[in-house]
N, C-alpha and C. Protein backbone atom coordinates (compact mmCIF):
# COMPACT_ATOMS: atom_id res chain seq x y z
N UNK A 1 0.84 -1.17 0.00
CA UNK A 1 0.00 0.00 0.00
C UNK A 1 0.89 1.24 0.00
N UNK A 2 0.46 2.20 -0.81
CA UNK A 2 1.08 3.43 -1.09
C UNK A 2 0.79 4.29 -0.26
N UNK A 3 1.59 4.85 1.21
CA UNK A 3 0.76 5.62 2.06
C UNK A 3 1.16 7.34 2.09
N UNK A 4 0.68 8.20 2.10
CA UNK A 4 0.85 9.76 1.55
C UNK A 4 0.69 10.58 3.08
N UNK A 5 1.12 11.48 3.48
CA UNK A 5 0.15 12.78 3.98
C UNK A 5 0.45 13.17 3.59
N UNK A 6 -1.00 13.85 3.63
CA UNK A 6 -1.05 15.80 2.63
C UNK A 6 -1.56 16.41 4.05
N UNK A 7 -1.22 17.92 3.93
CA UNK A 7 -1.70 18.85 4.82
C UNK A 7 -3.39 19.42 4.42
N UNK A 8 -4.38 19.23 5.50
CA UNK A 8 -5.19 19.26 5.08
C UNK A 8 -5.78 20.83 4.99
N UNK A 9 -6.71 21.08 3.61
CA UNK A 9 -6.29 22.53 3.09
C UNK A 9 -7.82 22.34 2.61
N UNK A 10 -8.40 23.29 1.88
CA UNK A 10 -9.66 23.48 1.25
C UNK A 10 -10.03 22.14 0.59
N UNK A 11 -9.30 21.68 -0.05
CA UNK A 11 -9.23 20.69 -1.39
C UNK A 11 -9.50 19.27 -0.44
N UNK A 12 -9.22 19.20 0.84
CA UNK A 12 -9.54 17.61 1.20
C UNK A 12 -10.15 18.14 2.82
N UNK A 13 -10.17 19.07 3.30
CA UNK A 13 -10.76 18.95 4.44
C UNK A 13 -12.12 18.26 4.84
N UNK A 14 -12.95 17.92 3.88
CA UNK A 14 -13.82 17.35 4.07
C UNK A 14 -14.24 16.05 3.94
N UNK A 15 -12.93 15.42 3.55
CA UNK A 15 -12.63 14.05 3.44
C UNK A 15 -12.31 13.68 4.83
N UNK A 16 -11.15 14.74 5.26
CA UNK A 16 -10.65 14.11 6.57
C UNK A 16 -12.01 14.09 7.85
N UNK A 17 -13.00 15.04 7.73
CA UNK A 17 -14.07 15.43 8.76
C UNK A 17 -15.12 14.21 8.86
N UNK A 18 -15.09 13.56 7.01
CA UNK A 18 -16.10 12.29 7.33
C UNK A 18 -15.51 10.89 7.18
N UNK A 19 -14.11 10.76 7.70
CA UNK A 19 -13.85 10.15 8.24
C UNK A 19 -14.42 9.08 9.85
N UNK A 20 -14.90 8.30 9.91
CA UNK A 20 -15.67 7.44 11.32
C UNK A 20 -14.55 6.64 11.89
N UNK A 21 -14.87 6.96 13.17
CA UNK A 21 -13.83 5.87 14.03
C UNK A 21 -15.23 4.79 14.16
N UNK A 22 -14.37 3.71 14.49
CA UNK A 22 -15.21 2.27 14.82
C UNK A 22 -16.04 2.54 16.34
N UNK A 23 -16.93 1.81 15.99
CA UNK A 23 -18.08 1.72 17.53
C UNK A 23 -17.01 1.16 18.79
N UNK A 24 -16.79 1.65 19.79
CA UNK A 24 -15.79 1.20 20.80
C UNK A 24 -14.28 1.85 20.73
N UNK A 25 -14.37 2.77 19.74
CA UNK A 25 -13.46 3.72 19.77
C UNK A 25 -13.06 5.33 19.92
N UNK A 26 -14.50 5.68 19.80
CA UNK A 26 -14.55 7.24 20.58
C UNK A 26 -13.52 7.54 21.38
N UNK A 27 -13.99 6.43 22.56
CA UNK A 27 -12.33 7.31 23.77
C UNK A 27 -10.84 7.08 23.69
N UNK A 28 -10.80 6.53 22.26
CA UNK A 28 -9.41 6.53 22.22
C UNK A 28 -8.84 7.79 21.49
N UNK A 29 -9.57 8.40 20.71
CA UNK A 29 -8.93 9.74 19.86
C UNK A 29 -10.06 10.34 19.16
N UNK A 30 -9.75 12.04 19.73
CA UNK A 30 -10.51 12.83 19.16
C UNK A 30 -11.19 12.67 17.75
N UNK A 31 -12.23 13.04 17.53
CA UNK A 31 -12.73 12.81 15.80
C UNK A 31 -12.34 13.91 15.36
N UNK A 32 -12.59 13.55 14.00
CA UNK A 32 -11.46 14.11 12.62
C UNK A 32 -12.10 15.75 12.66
N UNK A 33 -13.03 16.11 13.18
CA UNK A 33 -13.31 17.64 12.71
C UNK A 33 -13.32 18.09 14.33
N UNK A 34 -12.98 17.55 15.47
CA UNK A 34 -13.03 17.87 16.84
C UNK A 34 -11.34 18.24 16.67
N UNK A 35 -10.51 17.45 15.63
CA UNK A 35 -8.97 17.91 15.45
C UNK A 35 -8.63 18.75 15.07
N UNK A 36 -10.00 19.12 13.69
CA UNK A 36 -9.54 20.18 12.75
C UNK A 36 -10.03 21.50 13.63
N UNK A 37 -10.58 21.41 13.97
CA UNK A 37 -11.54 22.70 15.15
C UNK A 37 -10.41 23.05 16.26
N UNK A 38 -9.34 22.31 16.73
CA UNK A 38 -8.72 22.52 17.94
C UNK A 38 -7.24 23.16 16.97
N UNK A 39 -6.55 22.75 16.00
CA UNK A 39 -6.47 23.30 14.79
C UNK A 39 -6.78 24.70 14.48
N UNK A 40 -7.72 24.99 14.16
CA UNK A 40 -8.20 26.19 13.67
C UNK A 40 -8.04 27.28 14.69
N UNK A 41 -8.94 26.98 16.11
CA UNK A 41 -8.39 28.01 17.31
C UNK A 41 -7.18 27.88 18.21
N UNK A 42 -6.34 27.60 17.74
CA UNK A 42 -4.92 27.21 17.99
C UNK A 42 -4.98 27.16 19.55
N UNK A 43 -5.37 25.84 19.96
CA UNK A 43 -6.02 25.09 20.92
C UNK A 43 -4.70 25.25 21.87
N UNK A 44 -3.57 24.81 21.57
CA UNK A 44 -2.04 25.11 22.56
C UNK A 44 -1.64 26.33 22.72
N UNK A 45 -2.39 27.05 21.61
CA UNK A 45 -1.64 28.73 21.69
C UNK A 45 -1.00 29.27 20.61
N UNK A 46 -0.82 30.17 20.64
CA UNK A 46 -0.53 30.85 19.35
C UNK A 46 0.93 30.94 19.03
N UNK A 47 1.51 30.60 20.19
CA UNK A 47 3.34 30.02 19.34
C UNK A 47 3.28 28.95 19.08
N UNK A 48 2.28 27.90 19.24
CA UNK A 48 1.99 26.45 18.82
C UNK A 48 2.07 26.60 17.21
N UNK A 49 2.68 25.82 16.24
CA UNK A 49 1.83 25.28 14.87
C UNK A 49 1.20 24.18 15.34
N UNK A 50 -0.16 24.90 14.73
CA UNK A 50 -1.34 22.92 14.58
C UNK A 50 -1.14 22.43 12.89
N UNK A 51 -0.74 21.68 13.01
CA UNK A 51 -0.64 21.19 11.69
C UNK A 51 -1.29 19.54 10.99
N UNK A 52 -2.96 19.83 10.66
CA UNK A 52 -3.55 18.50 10.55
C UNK A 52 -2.88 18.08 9.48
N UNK A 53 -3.29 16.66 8.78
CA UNK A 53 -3.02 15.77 7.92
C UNK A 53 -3.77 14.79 7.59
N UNK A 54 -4.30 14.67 6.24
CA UNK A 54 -5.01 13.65 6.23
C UNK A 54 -4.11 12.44 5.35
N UNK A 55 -4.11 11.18 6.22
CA UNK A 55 -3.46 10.11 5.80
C UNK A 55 -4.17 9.28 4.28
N UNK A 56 -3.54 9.40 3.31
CA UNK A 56 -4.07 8.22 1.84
C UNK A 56 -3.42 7.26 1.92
N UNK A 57 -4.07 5.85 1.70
CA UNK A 57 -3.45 5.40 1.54
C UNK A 57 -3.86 4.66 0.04
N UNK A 58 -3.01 4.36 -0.78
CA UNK A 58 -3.52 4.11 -2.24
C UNK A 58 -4.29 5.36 -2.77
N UNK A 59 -4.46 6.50 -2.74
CA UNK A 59 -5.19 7.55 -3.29
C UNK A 59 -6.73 7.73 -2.77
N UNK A 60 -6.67 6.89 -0.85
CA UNK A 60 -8.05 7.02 -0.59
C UNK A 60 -7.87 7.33 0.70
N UNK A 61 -8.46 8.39 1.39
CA UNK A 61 -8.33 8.87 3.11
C UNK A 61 -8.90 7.42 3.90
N UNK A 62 -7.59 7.55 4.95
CA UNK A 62 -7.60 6.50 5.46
C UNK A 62 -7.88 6.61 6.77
N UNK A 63 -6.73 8.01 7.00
CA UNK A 63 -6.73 8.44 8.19
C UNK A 63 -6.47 10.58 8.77
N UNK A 64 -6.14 10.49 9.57
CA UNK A 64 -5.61 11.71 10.15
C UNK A 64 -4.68 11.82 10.95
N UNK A 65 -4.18 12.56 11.40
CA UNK A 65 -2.56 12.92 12.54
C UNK A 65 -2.74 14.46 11.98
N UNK A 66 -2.87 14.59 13.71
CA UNK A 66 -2.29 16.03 14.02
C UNK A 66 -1.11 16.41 14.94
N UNK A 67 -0.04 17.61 14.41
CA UNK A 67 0.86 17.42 15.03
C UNK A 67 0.42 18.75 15.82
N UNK A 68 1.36 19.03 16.66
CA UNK A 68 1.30 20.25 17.35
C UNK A 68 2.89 21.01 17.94
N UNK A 69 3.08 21.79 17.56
CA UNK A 69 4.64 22.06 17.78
C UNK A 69 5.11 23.80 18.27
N UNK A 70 6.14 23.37 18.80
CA UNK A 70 6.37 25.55 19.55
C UNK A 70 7.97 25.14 17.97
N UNK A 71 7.55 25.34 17.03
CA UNK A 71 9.07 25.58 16.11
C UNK A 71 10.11 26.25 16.45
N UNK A 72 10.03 27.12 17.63
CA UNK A 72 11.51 27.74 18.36
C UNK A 72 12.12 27.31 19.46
N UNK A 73 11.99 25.71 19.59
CA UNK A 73 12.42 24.84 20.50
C UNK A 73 12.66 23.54 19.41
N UNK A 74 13.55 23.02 20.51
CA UNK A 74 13.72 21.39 20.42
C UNK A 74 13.42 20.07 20.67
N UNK A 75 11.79 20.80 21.82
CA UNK A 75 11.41 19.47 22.10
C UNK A 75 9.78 19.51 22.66
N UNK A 76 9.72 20.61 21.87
CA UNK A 76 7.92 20.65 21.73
C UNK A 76 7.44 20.26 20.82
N UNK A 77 7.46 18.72 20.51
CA UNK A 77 6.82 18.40 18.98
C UNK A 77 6.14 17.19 19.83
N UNK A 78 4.72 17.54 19.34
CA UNK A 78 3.94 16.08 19.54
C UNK A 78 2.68 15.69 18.70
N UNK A 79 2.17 14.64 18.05
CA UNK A 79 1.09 14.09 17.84
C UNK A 79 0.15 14.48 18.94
N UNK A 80 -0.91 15.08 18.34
CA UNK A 80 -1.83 15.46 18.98
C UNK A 80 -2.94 14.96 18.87
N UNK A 81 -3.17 13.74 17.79
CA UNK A 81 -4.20 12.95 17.28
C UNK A 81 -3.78 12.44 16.37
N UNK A 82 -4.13 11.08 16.00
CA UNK A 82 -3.74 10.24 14.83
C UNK A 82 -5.29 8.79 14.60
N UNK A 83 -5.42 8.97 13.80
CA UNK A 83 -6.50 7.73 13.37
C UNK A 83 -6.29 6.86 12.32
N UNK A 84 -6.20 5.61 12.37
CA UNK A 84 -5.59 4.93 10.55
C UNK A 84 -7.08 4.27 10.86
C-alpha cells in the first residue's frame, strides 16, 4: 500500500471530517473535525503550529494525525491525534 500525507487545506478537508472511528473507539482519539476545530483556534496557543493531515493510503483517506509544535524549540513536537 502506497501511504501519503497531505496537509489538510480546502481541497480535502472534508474528506478528513467524514472520516468514522469504529463503535468502541470514541475514547481513544478525538474525531477528525473535533482535530480540525482545535487546529483552527490554535487550541495550545498561538506560538503552537497545529498542523492536521489527512493520511491516503492508495489515493483514498484513510486516516488523520495532528501534530502540534512551539518551532523555536527542540522538544515541543507532539502528535496530537492520529487515526488509521
Amino acid at each position: 500500500m502506497n501511504v501519503v500525507l497531505k496537509p489538510a487545506d480546502r481541497g480535502n478537508w472534508r474528506k478528513m471530517v467524514q472520516l468514522q472511528l469504529k463503535p468502541g473507539q470514541q475514547t481513544f482519539v478525538s474525531p477528525p473535525a473535533w482535530s480540525l476545530a482545535r487546529c483552527h483556534v490554535r487550541f495550545f496557543g498561538d506560538r503552537f503550529d497545529h498542523l492536521p493531515h489527512v493520511i491516503y493510503g492508495d489515493g483514498e483517506p484513510v486516516g488523520y494525525s495532528t501534530l502540534a509544535c512551539d518551532p523555536h524549540t527542540e522538544d515541543e513536537y507532539w502528535l496530537d491525534g492520529i487515526m488509521i
